[in-house]
Protein backbone atom coordinates (compact mmCIF):
# COMPACT_ATOMS: atom_id res chain seq x y z
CA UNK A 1 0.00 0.00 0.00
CA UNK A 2 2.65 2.65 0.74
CA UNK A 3 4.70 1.68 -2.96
CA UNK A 4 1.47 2.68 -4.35
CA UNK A 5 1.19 5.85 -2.36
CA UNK A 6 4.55 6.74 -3.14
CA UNK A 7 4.20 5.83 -7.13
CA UNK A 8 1.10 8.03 -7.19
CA UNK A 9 2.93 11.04 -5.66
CA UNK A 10 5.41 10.34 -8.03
CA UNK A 11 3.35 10.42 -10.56
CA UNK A 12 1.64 13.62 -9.60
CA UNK A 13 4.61 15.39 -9.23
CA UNK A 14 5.76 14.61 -12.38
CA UNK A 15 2.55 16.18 -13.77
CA UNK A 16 2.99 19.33 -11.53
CA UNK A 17 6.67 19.89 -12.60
CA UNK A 18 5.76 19.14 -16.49
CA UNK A 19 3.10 22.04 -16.05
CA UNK A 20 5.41 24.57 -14.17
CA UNK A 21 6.97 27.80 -16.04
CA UNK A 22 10.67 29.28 -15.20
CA UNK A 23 11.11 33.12 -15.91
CA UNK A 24 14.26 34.54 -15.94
CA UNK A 25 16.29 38.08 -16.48
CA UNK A 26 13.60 40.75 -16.73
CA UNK A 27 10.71 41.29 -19.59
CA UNK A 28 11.34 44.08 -22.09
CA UNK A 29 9.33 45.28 -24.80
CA UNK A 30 11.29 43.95 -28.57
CA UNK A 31 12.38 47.26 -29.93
CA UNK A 32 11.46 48.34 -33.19
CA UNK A 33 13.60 49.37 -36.09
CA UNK A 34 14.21 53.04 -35.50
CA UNK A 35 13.90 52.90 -31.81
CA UNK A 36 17.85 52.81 -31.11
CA UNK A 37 20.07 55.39 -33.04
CA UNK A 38 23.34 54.53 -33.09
CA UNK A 39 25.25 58.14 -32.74
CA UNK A 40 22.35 59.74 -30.96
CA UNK A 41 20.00 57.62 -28.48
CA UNK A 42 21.84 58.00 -25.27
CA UNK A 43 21.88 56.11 -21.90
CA UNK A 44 18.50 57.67 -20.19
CA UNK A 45 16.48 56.89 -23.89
CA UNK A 46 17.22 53.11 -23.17
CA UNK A 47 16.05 53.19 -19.86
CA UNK A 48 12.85 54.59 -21.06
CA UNK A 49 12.54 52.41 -23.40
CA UNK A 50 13.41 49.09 -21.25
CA UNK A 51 13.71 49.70 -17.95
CA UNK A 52 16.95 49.38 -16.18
CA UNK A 53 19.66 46.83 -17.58
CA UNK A 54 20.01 43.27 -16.26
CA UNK A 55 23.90 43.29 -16.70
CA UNK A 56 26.07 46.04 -16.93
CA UNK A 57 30.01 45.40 -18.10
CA UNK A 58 32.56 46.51 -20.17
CA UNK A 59 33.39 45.35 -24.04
CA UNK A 60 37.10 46.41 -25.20
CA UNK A 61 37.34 49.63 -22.38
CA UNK A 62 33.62 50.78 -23.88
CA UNK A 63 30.45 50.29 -21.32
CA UNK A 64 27.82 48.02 -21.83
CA UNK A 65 24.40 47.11 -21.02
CA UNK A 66 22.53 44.25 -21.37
CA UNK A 67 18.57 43.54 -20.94
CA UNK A 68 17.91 39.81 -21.01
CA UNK A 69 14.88 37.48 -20.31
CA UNK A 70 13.76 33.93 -20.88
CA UNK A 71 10.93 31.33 -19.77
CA UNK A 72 11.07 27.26 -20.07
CA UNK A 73 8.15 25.93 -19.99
CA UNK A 74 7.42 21.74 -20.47
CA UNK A 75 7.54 22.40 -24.27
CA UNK A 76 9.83 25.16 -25.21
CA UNK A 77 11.92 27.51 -24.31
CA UNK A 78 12.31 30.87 -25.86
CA UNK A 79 14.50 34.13 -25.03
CA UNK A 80 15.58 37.60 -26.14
CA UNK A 81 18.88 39.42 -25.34
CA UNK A 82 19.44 43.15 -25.93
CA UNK A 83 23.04 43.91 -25.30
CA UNK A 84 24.19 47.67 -26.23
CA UNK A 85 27.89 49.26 -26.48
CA UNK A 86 28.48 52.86 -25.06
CA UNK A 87 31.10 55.51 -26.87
CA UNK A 88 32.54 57.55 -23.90
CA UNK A 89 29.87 60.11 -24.53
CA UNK A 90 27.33 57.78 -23.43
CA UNK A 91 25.76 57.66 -26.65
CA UNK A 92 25.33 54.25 -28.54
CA UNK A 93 28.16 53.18 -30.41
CA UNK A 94 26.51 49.52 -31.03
CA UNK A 95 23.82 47.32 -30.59
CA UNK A 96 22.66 43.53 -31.27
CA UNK A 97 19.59 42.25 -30.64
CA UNK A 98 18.21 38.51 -30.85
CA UNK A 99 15.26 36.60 -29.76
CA UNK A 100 13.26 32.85 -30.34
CA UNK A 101 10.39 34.63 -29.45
CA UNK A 102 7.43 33.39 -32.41
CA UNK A 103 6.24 37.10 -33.02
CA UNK A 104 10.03 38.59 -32.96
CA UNK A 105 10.87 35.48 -35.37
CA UNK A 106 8.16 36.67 -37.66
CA UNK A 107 8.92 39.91 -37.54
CA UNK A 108 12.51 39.95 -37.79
CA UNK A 109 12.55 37.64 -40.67
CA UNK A 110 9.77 39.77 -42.54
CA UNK A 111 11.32 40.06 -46.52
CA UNK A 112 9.68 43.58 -46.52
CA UNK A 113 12.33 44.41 -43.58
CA UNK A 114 15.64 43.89 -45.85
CA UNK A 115 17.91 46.73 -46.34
C-alpha cells in the first residue's frame, strides 16, 4: 500500500513539474527598427525604453548594457537578449539584438524588412 502511495505522488509530481513555467532576467518590450540610433540615443532613452539593464560590463574599455529574459516551460523555451555598447559620450556606439520569441521570429525575418 505505501509503494502505491509513493508511485502516485510520483506520478503527480511529475505532472505538476511538467506544467510549471521558469522566468528569468527581466521582460522588455522587442524594440522596433528606429527605436535605437546609433550616434544619438543615449543612456537615459534606453532606460525609457526598457527599464533598467540586467547586466552592466565593459566590451574592449567601452560600457555596456545588457537587458535579457527567458521562460522554459514543459515544451519550449524561448528568449531575447538586448546587449548595447556605449562611446565615452554615453551615446550608442553599437547594438545587437536577438530573440526565439514566435512574433520577434516573424517579424525579424519579414522580406519587406531587408535593407
Amino acid at each position: 500500500m505505501r509503494a502505491v502511495g509513493i508511485s502516485l505522488l510520483l506520478v503527480v509530481l511529475a505532472m505538476v513539474t511538467g506544467c510549471v513555467s521558469v522566468k528569468f532576467g527581466r521582460d522588455f518590450p522587442s524594440p522596433e527598427e528606429g527605436w535605437i540610433v546609433k550616434g544619438k540615443t543615449d543612456r537615459w532613452g534606453l532606460v525609457r525604453m526598457f527599464g533598467e539593464p540586467v547586466q552592466i560590463g565593459f566590451d574592449n574599455g567601452d560600457p555596456t548594457w545588457r537587458w535579457f529574459f527567458g521562460q522554459r516551460d514543459s515544451t519550449a523555451e524561448t528568449s531575447k537578449d538586448l546587449s548595447v555598447r556605449f562611446g565615452a559620450d554615453g551615446v550608442v556606439k553599437s547594438y545587437s539584438f536577438t530573440s526565439s520569441f514566435p512574433d520577434d521570429l516573424r517579424r525579424l525575418d519579414d522580406p519587406r524588412r531587408v535593407r
